[in-house]
Structures are given as structure tokens and as C-alpha cells.
PDB file of N, CA and C in Angstrom:
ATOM      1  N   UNK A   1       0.822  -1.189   0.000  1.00  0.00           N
ATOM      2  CA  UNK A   1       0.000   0.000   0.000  1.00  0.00           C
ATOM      3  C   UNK A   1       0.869   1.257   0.000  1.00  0.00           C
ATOM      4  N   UNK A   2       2.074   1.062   0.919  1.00  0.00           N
ATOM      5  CA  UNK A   2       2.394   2.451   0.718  1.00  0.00           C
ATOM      6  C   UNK A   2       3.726   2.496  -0.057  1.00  0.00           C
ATOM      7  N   UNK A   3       3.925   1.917  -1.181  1.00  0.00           N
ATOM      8  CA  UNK A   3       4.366   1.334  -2.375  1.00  0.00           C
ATOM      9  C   UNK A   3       3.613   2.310  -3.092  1.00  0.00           C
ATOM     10  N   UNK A   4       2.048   2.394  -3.358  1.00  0.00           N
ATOM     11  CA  UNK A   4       1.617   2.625  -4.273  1.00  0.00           C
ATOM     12  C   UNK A   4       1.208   4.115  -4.130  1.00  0.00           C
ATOM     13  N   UNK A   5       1.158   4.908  -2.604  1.00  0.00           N
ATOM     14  CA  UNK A   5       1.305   5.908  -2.410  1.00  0.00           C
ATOM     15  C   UNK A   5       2.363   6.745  -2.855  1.00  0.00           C
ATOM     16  N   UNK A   6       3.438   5.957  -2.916  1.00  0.00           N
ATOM     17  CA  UNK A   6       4.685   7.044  -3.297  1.00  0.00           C
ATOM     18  C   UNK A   6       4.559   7.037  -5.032  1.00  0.00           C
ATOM     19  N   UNK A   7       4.301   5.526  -5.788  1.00  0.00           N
ATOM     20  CA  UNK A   7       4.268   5.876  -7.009  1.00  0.00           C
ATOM     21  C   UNK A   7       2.988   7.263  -7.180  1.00  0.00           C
ATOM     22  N   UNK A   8       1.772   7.094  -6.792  1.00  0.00           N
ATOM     23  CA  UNK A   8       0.917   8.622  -6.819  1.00  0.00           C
ATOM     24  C   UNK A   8       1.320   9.363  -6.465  1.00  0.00           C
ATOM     25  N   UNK A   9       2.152   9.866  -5.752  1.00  0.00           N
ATOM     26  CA  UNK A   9       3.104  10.981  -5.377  1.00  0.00           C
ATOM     27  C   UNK A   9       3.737  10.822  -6.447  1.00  0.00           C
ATOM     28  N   UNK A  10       4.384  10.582  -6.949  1.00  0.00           N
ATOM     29  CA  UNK A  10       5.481  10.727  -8.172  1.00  0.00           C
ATOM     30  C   UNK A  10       4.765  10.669  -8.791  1.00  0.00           C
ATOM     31  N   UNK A  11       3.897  10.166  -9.612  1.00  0.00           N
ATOM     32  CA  UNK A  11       3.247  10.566 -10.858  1.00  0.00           C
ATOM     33  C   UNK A  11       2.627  12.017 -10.622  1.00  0.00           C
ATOM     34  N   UNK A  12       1.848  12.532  -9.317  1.00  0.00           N
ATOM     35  CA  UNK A  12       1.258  13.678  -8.948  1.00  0.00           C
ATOM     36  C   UNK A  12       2.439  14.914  -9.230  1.00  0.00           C
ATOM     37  N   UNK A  13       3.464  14.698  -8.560  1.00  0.00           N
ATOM     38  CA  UNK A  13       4.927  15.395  -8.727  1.00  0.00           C
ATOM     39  C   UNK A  13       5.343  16.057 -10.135  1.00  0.00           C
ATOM     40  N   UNK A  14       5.224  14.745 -10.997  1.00  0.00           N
ATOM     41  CA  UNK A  14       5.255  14.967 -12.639  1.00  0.00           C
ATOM     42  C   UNK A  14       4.555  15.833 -13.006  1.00  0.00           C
ATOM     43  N   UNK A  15       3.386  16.182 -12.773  1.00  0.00           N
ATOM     44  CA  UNK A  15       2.368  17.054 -12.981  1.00  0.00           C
ATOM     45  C   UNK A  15       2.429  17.899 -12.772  1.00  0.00           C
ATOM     46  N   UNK A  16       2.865  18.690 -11.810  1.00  0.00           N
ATOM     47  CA  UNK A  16       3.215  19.646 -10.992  1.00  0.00           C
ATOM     48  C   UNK A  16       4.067  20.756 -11.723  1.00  0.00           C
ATOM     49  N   UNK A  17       3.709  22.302 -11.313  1.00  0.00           N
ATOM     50  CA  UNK A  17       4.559  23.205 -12.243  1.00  0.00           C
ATOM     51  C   UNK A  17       5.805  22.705 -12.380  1.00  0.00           C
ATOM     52  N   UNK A  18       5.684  22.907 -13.655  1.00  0.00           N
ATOM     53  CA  UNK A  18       6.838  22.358 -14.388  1.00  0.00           C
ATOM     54  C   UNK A  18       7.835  23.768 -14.629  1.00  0.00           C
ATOM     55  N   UNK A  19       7.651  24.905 -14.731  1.00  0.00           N
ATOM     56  CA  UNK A  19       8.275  26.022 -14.810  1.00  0.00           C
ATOM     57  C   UNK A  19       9.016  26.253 -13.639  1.00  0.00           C
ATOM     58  N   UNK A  20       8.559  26.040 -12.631  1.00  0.00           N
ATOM     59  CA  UNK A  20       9.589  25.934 -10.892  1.00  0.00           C
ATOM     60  C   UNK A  20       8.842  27.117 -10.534  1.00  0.00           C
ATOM     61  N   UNK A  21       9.681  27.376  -9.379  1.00  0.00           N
ATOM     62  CA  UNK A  21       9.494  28.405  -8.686  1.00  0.00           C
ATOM     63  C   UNK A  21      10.198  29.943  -9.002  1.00  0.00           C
ATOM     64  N   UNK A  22       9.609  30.591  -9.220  1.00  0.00           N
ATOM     65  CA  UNK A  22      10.105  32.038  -9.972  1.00  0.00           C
ATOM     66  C   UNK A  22      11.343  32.622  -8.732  1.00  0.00           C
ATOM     67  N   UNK A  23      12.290  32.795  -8.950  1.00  0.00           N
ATOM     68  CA  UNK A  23      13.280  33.718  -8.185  1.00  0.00           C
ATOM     69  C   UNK A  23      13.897  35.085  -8.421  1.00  0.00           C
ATOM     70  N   UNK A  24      13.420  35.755  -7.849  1.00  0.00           N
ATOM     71  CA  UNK A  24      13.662  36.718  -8.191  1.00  0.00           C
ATOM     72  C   UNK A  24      15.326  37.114  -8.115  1.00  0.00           C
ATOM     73  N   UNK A  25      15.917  38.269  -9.049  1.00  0.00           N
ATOM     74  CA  UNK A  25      17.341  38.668  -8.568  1.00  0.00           C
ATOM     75  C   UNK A  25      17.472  39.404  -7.416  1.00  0.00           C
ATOM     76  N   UNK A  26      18.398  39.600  -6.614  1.00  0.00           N
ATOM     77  CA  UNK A  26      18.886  40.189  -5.479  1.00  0.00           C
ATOM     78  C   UNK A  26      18.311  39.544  -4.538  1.00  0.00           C
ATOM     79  N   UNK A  27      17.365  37.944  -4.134  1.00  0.00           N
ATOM     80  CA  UNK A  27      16.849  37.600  -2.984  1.00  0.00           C
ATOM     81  C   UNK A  27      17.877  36.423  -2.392  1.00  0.00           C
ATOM     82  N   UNK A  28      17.600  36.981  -1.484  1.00  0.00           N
ATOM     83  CA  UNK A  28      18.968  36.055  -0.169  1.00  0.00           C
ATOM     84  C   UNK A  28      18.113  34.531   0.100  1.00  0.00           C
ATOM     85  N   UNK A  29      18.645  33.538   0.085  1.00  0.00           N
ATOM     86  CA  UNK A  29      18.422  32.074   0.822  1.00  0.00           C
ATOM     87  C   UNK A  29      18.602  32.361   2.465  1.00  0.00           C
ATOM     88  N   UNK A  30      18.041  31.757   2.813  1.00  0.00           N
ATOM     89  CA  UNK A  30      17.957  31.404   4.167  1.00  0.00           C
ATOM     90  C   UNK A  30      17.709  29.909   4.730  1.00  0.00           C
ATOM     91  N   UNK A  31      19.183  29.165   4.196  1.00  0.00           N
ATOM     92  CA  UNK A  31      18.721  28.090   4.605  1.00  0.00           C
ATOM     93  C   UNK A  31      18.719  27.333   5.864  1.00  0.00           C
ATOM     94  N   UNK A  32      18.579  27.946   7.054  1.00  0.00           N
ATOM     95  CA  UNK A  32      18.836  27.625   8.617  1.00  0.00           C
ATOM     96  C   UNK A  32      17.316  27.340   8.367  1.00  0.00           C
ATOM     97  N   UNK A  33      16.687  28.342   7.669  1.00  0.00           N
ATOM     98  CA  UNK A  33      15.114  28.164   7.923  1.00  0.00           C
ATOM     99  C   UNK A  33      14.845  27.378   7.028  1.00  0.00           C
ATOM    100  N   UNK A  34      15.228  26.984   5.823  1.00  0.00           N
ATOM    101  CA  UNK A  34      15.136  26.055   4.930  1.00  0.00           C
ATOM    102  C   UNK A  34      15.448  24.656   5.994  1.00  0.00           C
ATOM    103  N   UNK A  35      16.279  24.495   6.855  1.00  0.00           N
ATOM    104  CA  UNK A  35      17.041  23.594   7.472  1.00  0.00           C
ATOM    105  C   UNK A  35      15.434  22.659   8.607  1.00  0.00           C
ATOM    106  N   UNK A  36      15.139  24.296   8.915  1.00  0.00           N
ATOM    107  CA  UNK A  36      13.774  23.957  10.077  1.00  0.00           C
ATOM    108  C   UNK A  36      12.716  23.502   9.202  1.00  0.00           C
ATOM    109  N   UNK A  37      12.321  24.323   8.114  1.00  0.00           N
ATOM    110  CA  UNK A  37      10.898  24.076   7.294  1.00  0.00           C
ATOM    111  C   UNK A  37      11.333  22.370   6.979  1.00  0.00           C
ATOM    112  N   UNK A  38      12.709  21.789   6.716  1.00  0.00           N
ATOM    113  CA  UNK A  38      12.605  20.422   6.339  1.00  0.00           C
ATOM    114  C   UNK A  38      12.592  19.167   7.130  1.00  0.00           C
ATOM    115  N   UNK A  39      12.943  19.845   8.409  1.00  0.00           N
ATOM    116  CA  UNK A  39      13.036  19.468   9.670  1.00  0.00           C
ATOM    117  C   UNK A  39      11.603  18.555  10.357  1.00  0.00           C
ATOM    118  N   UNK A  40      11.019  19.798   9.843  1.00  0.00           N
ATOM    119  CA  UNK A  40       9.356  20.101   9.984  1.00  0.00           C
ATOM    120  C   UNK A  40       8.562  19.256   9.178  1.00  0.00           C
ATOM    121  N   UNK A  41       8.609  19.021   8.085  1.00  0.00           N
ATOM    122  CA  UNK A  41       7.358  18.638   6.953  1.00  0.00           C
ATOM    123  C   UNK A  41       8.280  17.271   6.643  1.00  0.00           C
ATOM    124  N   UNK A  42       9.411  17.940   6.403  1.00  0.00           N
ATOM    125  CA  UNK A  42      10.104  16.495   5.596  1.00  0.00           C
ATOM    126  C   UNK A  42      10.424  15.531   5.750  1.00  0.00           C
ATOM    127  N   UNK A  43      10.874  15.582   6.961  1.00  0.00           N
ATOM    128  CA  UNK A  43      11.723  14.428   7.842  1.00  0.00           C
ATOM    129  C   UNK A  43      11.251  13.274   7.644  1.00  0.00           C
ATOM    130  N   UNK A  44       9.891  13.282   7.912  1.00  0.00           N
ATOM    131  CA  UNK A  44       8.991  12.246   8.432  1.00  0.00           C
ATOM    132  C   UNK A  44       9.357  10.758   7.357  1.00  0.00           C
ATOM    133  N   UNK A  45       9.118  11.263   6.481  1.00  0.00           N
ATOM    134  CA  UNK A  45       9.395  10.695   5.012  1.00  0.00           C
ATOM    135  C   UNK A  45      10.805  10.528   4.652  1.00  0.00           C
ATOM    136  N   UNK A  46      11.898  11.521   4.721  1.00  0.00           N
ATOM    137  CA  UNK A  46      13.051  11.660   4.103  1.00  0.00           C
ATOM    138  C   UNK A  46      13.909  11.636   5.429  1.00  0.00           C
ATOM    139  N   UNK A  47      14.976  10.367   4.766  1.00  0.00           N
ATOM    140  CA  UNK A  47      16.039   9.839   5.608  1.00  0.00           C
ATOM    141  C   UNK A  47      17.045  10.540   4.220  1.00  0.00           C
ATOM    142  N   UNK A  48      18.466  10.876   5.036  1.00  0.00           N
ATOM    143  CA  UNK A  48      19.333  11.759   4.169  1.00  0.00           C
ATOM    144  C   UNK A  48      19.335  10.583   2.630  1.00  0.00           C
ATOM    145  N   UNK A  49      18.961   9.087   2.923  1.00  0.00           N
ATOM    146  CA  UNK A  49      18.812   8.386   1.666  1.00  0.00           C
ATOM    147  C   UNK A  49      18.394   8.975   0.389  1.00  0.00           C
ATOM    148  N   UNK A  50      17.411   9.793   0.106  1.00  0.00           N
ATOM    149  CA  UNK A  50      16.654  10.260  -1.301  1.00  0.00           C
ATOM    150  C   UNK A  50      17.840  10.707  -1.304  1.00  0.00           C
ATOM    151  N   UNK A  51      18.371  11.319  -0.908  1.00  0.00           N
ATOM    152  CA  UNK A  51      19.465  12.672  -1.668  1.00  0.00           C
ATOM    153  C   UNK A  51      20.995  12.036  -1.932  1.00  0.00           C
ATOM    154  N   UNK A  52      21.004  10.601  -1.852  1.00  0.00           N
ATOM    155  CA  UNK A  52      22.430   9.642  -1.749  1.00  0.00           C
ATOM    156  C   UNK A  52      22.448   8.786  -3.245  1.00  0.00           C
ATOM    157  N   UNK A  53      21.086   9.075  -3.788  1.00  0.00           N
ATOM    158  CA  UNK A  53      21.052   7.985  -4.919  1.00  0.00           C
ATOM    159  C   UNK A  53      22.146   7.883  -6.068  1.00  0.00           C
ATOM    160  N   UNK A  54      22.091   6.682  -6.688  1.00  0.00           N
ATOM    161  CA  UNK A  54      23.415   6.656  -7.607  1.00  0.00           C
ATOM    162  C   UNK A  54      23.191   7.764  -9.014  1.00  0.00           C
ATOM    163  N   UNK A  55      21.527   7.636  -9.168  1.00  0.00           N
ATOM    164  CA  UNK A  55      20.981   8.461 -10.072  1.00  0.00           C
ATOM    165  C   UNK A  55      20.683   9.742  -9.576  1.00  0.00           C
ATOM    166  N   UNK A  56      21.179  10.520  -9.164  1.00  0.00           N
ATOM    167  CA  UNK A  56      20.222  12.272  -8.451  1.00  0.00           C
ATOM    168  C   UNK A  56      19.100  12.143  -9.474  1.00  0.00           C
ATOM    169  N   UNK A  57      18.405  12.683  -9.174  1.00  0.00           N
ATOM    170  CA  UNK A  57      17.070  13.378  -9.735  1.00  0.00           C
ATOM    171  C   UNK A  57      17.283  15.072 -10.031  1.00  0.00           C
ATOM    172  N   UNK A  58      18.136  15.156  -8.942  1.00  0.00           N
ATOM    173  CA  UNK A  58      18.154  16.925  -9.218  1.00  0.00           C
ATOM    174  C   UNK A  58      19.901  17.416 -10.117  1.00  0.00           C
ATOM    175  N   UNK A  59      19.761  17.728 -10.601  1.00  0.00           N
ATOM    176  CA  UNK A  59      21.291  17.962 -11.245  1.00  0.00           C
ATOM    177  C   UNK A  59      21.481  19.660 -11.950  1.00  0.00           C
ATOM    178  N   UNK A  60      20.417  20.614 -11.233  1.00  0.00           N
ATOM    179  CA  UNK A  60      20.535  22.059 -11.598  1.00  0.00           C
ATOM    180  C   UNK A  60      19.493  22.615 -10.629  1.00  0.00           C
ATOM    181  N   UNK A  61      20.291  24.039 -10.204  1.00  0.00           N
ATOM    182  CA  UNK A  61      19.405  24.489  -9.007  1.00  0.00           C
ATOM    183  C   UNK A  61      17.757  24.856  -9.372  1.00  0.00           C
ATOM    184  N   UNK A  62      16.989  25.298 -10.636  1.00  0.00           N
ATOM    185  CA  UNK A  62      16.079  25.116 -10.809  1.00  0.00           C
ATOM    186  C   UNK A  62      15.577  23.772 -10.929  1.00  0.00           C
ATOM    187  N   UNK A  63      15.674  22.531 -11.156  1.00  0.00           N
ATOM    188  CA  UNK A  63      15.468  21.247 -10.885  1.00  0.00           C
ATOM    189  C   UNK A  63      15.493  20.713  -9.151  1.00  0.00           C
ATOM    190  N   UNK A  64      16.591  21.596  -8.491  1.00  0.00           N
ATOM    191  CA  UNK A  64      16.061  21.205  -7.240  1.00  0.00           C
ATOM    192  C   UNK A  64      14.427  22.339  -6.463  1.00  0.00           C
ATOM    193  N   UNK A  65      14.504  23.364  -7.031  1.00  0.00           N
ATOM    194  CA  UNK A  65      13.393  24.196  -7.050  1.00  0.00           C
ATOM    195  C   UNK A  65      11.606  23.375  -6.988  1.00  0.00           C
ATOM    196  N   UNK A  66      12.333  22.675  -8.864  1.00  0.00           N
ATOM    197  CA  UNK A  66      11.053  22.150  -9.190  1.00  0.00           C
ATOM    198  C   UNK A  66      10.940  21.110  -8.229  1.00  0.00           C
ATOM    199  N   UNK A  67      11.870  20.202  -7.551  1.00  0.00           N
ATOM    200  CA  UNK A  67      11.651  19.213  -6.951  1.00  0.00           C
ATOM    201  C   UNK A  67      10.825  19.900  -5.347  1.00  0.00           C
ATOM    202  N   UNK A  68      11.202  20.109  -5.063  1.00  0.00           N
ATOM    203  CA  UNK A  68      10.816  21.507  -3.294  1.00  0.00           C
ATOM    204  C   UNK A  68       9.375  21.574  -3.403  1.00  0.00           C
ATOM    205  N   UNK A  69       9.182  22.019  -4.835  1.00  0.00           N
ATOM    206  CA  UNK A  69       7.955  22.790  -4.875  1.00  0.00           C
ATOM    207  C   UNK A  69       7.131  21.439  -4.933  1.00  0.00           C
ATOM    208  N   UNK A  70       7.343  20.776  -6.112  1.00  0.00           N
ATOM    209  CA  UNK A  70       6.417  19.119  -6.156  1.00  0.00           C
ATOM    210  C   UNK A  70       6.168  19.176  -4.910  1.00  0.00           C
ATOM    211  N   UNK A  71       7.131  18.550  -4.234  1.00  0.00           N
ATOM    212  CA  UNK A  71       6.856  17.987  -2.586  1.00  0.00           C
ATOM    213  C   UNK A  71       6.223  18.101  -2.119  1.00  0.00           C
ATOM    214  N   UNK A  72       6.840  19.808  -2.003  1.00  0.00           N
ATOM    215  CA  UNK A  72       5.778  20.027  -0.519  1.00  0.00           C
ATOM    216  C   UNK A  72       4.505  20.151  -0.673  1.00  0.00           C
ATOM    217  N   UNK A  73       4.221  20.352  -2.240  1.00  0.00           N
ATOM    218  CA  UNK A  73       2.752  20.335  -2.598  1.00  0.00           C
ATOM    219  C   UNK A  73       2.114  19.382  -2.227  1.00  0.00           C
ATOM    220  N   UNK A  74       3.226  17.978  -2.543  1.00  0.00           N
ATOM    221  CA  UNK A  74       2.177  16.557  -2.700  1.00  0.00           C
ATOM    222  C   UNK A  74       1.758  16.536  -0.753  1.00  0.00           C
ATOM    223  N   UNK A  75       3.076  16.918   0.172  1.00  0.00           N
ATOM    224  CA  UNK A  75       2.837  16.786   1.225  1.00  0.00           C
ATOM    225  C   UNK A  75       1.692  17.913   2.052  1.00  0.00           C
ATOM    226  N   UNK A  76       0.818  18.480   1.131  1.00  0.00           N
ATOM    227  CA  UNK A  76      -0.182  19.672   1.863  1.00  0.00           C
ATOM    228  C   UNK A  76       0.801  20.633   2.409  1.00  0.00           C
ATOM    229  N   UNK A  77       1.795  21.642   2.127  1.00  0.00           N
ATOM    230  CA  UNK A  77       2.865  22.315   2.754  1.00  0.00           C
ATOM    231  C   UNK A  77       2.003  23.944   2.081  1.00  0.00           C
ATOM    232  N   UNK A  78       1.472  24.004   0.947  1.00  0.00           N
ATOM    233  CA  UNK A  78       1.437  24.986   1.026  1.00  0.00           C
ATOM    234  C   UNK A  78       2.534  26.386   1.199  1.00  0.00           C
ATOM    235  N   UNK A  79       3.642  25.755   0.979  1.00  0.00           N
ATOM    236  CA  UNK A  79       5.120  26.934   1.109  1.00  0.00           C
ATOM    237  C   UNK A  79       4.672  28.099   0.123  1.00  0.00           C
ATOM    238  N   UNK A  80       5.161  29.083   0.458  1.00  0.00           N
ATOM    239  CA  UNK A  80       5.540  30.660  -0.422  1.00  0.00           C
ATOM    240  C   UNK A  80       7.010  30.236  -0.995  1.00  0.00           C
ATOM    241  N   UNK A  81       6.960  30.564  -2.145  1.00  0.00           N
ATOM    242  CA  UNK A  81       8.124  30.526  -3.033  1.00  0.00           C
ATOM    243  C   UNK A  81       9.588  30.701  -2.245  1.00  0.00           C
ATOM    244  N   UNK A  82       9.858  31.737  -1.203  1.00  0.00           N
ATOM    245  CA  UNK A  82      10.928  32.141  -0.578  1.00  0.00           C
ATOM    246  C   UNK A  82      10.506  30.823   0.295  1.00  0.00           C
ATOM    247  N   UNK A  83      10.000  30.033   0.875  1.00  0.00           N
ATOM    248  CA  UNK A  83      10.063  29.279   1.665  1.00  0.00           C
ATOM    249  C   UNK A  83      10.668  28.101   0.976  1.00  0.00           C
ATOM    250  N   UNK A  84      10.017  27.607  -0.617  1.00  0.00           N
ATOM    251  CA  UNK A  84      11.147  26.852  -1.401  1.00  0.00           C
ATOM    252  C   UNK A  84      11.755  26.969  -1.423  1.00  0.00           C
ATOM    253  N   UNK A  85      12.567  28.155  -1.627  1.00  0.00           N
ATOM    254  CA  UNK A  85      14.037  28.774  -2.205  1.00  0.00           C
ATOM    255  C   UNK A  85      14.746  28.378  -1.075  1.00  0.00           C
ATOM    256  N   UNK A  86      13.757  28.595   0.428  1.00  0.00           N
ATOM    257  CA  UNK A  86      14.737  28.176   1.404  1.00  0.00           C
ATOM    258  C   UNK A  86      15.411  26.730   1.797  1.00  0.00           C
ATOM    259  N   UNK A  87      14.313  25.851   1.723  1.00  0.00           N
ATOM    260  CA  UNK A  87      14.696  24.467   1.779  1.00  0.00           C
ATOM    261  C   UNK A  87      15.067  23.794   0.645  1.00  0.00           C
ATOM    262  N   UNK A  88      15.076  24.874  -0.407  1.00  0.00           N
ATOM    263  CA  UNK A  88      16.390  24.152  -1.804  1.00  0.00           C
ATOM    264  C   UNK A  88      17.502  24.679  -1.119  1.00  0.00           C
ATOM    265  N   UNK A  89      17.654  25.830  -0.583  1.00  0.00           N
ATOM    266  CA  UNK A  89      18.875  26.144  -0.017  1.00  0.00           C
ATOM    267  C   UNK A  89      20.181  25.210   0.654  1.00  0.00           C
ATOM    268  N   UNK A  90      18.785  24.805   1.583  1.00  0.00           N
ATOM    269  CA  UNK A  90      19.025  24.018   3.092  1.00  0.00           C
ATOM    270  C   UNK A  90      19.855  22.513   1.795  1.00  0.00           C
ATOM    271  N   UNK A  91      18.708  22.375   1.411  1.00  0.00           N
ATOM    272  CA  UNK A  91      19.590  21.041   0.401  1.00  0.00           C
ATOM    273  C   UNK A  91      20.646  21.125  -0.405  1.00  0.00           C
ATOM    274  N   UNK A  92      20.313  22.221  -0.544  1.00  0.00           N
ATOM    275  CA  UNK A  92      21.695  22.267  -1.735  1.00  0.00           C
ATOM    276  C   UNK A  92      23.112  22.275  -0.735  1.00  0.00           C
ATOM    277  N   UNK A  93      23.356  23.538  -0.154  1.00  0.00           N
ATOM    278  CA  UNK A  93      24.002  22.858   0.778  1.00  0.00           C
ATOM    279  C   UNK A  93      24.749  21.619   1.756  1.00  0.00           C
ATOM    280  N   UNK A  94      24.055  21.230   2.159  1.00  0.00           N
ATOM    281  CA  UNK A  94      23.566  20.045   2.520  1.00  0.00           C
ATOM    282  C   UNK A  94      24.414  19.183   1.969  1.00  0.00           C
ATOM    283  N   UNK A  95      23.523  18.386   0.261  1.00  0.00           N
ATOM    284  CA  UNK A  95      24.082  17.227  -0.242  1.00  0.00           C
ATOM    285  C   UNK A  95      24.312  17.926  -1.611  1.00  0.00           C
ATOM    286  N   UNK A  96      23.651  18.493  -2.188  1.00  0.00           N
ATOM    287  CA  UNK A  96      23.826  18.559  -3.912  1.00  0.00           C
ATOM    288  C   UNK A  96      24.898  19.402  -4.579  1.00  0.00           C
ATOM    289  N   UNK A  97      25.090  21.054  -3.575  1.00  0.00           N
ATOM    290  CA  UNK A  97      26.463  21.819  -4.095  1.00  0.00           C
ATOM    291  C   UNK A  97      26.299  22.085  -5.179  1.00  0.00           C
ATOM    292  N   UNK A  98      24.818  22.073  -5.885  1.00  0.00           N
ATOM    293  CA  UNK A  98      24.716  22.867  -7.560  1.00  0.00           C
ATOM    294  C   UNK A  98      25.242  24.464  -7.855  1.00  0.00           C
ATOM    295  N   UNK A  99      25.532  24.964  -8.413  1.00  0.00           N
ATOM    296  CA  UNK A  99      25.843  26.420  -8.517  1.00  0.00           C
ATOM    297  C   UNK A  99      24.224  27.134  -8.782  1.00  0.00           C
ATOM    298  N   UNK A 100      24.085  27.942  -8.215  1.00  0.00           N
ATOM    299  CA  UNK A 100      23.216  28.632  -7.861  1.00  0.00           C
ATOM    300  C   UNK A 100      22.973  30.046  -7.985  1.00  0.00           C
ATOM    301  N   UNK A 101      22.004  30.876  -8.311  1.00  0.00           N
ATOM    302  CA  UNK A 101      21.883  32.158  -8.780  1.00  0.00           C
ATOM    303  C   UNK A 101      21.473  33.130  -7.746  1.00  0.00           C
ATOM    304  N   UNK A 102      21.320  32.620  -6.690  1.00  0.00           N
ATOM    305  CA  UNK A 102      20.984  32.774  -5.212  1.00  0.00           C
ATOM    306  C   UNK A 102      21.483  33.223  -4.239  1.00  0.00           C
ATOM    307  N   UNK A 103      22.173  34.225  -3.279  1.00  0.00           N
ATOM    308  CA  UNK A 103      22.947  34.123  -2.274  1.00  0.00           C
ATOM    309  C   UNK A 103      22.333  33.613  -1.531  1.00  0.00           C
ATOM    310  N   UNK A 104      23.325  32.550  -0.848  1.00  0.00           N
ATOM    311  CA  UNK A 104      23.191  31.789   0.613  1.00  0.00           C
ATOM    312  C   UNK A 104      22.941  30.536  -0.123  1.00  0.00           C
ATOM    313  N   UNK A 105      22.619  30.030  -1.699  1.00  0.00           N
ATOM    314  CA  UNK A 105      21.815  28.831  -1.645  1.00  0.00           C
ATOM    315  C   UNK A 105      23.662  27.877  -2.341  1.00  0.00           C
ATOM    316  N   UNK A 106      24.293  28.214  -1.856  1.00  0.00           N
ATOM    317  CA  UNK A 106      25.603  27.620  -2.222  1.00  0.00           C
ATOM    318  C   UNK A 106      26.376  26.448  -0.864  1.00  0.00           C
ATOM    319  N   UNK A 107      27.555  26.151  -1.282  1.00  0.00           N
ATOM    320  CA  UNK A 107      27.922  25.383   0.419  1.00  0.00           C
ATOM    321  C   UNK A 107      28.565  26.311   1.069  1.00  0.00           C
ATOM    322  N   UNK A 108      28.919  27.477   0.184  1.00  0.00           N
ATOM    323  CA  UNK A 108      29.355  28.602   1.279  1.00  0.00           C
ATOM    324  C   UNK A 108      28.968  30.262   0.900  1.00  0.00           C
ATOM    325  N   UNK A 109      29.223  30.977   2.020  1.00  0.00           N
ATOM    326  CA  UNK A 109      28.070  32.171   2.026  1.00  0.00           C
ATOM    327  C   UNK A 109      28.273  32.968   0.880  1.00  0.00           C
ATOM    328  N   UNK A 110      27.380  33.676   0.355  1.00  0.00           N
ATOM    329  CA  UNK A 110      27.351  34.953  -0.775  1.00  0.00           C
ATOM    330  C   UNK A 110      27.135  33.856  -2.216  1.00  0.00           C
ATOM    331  N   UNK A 111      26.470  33.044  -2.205  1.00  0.00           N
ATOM    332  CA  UNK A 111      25.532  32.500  -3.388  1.00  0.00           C
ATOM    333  C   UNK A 111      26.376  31.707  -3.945  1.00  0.00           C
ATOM    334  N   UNK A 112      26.865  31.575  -5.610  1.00  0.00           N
ATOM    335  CA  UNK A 112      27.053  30.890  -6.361  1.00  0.00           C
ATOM    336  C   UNK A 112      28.412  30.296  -5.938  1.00  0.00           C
TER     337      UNK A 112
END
């Protein structure tokens, strides 16, 4: 059963704006709060495993965007765009280290 929940989540995901989340220039990441918002919603579900795979899923900071935004949708999160931006932050950081158009959303401070 809950096999078949995650495939509907992923097919639901697919569906999902496909354009990402709009970022504006000059806006700062904040991923301490990105760190809490994932802390919060994500955990429950996500062991640092998703983000270890041999295949990433995410391989450009708008792709981790689009991924944030899927999510938290499928998970009822309801986030504001700066609240994505934050917990792509928190991830990018984290595990992925994509270059980024963002300050703060890098592994170290002042963006890209």
C-alpha cells in the first residue's frame, strides 16, 4: 500500500509546475530556515537516503526548485516561493552543491 502511495506521489509530482518556482534577482536564501521548514514537513518521510542515490534526480538548481515545490505540494505544505528557495537552499548545501543564482543557496556564504 504504501508502495503505491509514493508511485501517486510521483506521478502527482510529474504534474506539478513544471516552470519551478520564480526567483527573483537580489533575494537572499535562508537556509537555517530552509534547514527547520525540512526538519518540519520532511523528515517524516526523508532519511538523508533520497538525496544519496546513484541516479540524483536533481542535477541544476532550478530542478532542485522544481523538486521543493512538487513535494511540498504533494505533502499539503502549502510553502511561499521564498520558503522553497529556502529548503532548496538548506539542500543544496547540505548534499547537492549545484551552482546557484541565489545568495546563501551555495555550500558557502554569498551565493554561487
Amino acid at each position: 500500500m504504501r508502495k503505491l502511495a509514493v508511485i501517486l506521489a510521483l506521478s502527482l509530482l510529474g504534474a506539478c509546475n513544471s516552470a519551478g518556482i520564480p526567483v527573483e534577482s537580489g533575494t537572499v536564501a535562508d537556509p537555517q530556515r530552509g534547514g527547520l521548514l525540512y526538519d518540519t514537513a520532511c523528515s517524516a518521510c526523508h532519511t538523508t537516503q533520497p538525496h544519496w542515490r546513484d541516479k540524483p534526480v536533481v542535477n541544476s538548481w532550478d530542478e532542485l526548485l522544481r523538486q521543493v515545490s512538487g513535494w511540498q505540494s504533494v505533502a499539503g505544505q502549502n510553502w511561499r516561493p521564498d520558503e522553497v528557495r529556502d529548503v532548496a537552499a538548506y539542500l543544496n548545501q547540505r548534499f547537492y552543491r549545484l551552482p546557484c543564482p541565489v545568495a546563501g543557496c551555495s555550500s558557502t556564504t554569498g551565493g554561487t
